[in-house]
Protein backbone atom coordinates (compact mmCIF):
# COMPACT_ATOMS: atom_id res chain seq x y z
CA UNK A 1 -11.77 9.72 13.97
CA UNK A 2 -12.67 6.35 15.09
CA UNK A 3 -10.32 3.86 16.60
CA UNK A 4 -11.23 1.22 13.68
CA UNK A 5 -10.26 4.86 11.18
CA UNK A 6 -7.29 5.16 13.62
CA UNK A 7 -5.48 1.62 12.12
CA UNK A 8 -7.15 1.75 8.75
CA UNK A 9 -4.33 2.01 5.92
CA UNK A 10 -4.43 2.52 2.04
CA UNK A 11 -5.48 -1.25 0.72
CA UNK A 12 -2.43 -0.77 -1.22
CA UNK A 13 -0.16 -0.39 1.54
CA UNK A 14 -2.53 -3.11 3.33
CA UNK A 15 -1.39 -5.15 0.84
CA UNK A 16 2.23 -4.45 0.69
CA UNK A 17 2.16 -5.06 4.47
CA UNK A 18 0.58 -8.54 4.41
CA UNK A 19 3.26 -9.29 1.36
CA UNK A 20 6.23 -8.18 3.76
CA UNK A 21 4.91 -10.58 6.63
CA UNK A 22 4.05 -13.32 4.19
CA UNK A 23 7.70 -13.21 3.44
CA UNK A 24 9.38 -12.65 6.76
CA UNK A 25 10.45 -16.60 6.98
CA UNK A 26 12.09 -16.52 3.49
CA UNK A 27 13.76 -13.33 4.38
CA UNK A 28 15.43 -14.53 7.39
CA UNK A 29 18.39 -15.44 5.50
CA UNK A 30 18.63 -13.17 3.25
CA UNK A 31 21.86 -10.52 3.69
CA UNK A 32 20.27 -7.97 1.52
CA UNK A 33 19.67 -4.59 3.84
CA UNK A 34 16.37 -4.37 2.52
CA UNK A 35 15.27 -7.55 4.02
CA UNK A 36 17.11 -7.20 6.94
CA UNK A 37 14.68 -3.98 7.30
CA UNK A 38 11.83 -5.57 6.35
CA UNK A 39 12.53 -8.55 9.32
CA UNK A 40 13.20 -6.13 11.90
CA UNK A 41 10.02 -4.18 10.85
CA UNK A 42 8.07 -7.10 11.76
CA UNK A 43 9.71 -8.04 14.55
CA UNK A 44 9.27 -4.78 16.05
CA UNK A 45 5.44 -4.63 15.42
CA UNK A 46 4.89 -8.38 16.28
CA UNK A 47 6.11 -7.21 19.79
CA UNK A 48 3.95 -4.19 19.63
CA UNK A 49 0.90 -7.29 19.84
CA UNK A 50 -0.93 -7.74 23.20
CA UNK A 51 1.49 -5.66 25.25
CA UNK A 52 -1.57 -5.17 27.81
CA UNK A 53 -2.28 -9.07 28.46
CA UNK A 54 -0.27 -11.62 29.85
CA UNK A 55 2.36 -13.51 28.61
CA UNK A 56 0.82 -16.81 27.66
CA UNK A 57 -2.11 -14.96 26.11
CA UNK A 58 0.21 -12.15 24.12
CA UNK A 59 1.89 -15.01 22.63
CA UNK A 60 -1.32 -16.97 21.61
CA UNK A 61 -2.72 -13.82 20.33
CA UNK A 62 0.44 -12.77 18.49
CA UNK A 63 0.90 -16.23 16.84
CA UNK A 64 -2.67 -16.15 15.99
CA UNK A 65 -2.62 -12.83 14.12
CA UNK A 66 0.71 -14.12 12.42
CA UNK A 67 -1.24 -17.07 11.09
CA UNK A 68 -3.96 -14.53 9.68
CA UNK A 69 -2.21 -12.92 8.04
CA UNK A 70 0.01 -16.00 6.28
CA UNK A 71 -3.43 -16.90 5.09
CA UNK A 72 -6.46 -15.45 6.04
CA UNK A 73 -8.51 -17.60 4.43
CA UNK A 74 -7.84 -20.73 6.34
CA UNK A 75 -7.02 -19.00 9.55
CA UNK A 76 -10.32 -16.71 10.06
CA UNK A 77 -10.61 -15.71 13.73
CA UNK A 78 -13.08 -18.35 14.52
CA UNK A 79 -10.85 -20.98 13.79
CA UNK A 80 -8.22 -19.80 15.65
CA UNK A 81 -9.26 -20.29 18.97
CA UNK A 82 -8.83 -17.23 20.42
CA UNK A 83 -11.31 -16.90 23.30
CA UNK A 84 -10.05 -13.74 25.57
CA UNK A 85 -10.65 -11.52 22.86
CA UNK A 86 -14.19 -10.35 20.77
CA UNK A 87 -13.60 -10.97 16.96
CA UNK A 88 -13.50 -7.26 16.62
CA UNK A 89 -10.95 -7.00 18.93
CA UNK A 90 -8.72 -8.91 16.74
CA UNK A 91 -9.02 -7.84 14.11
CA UNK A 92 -8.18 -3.94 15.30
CA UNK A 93 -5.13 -5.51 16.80
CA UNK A 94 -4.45 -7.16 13.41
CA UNK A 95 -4.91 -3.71 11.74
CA UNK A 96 -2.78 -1.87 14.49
CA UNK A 97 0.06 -4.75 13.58
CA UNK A 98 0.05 -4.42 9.72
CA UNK A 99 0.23 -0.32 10.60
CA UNK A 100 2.76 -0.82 12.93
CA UNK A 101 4.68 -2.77 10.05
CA UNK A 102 3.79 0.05 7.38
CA UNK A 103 5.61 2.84 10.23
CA UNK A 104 8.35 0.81 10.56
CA UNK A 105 8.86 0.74 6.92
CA UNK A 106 7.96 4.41 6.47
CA UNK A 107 5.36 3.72 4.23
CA UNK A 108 2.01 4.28 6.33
């Protein structure tokens, strides 16, 4: 097994992943357990970003990945501005983050 393999997840979990993170904000303030979960899930694996790098740059990178994964489409890597790490680099720590959220929830 690779380490691109090792991150991989069903594109249906994938998807439920990117869902739970698209929604974190709205959840917030919700008082239902289930998004209380769900926030804490992607708290947990937000922190899980960039552990090895310094602060300023573990921040940059995990806002970065964040903003992906809000919308991918406008916030590709190269328009991020993210120059301390190869584009393949993050986009395995974008994968290890959306698994990290999937263990969390039980659901990887």
């Amino acid at each position: 097994m690779t380490s691109e393999e090792k991150y991989d997840l069903p594109k249906d979990v994938q998807a439920e992943c990117l869902a739970i993170v698209r929604g974190y904000r709205r959840r917030l303030w919700s008082d239902r357990p289930e998004d209380q979960r769900r926030v804490e899930a992607v708290k947990k694996a937000r922190e899980s970003i960039g552990a090895d790098l310094p602060e300023n740059m573990r921040k940059q990178l995990q806002g970065a990945i964040i903003k992906n994964c809000l919308d991918g489409r406008k916030a590709q890597f190269h328009f991020l501005g993210i120059s301390f790490v190869s584009r393949s680099e993050f986009y395995r720590r974008r994968r290890y983050f959306l698994r990290e959220v999937a263990e969390q929830l039980g659901i990887a």
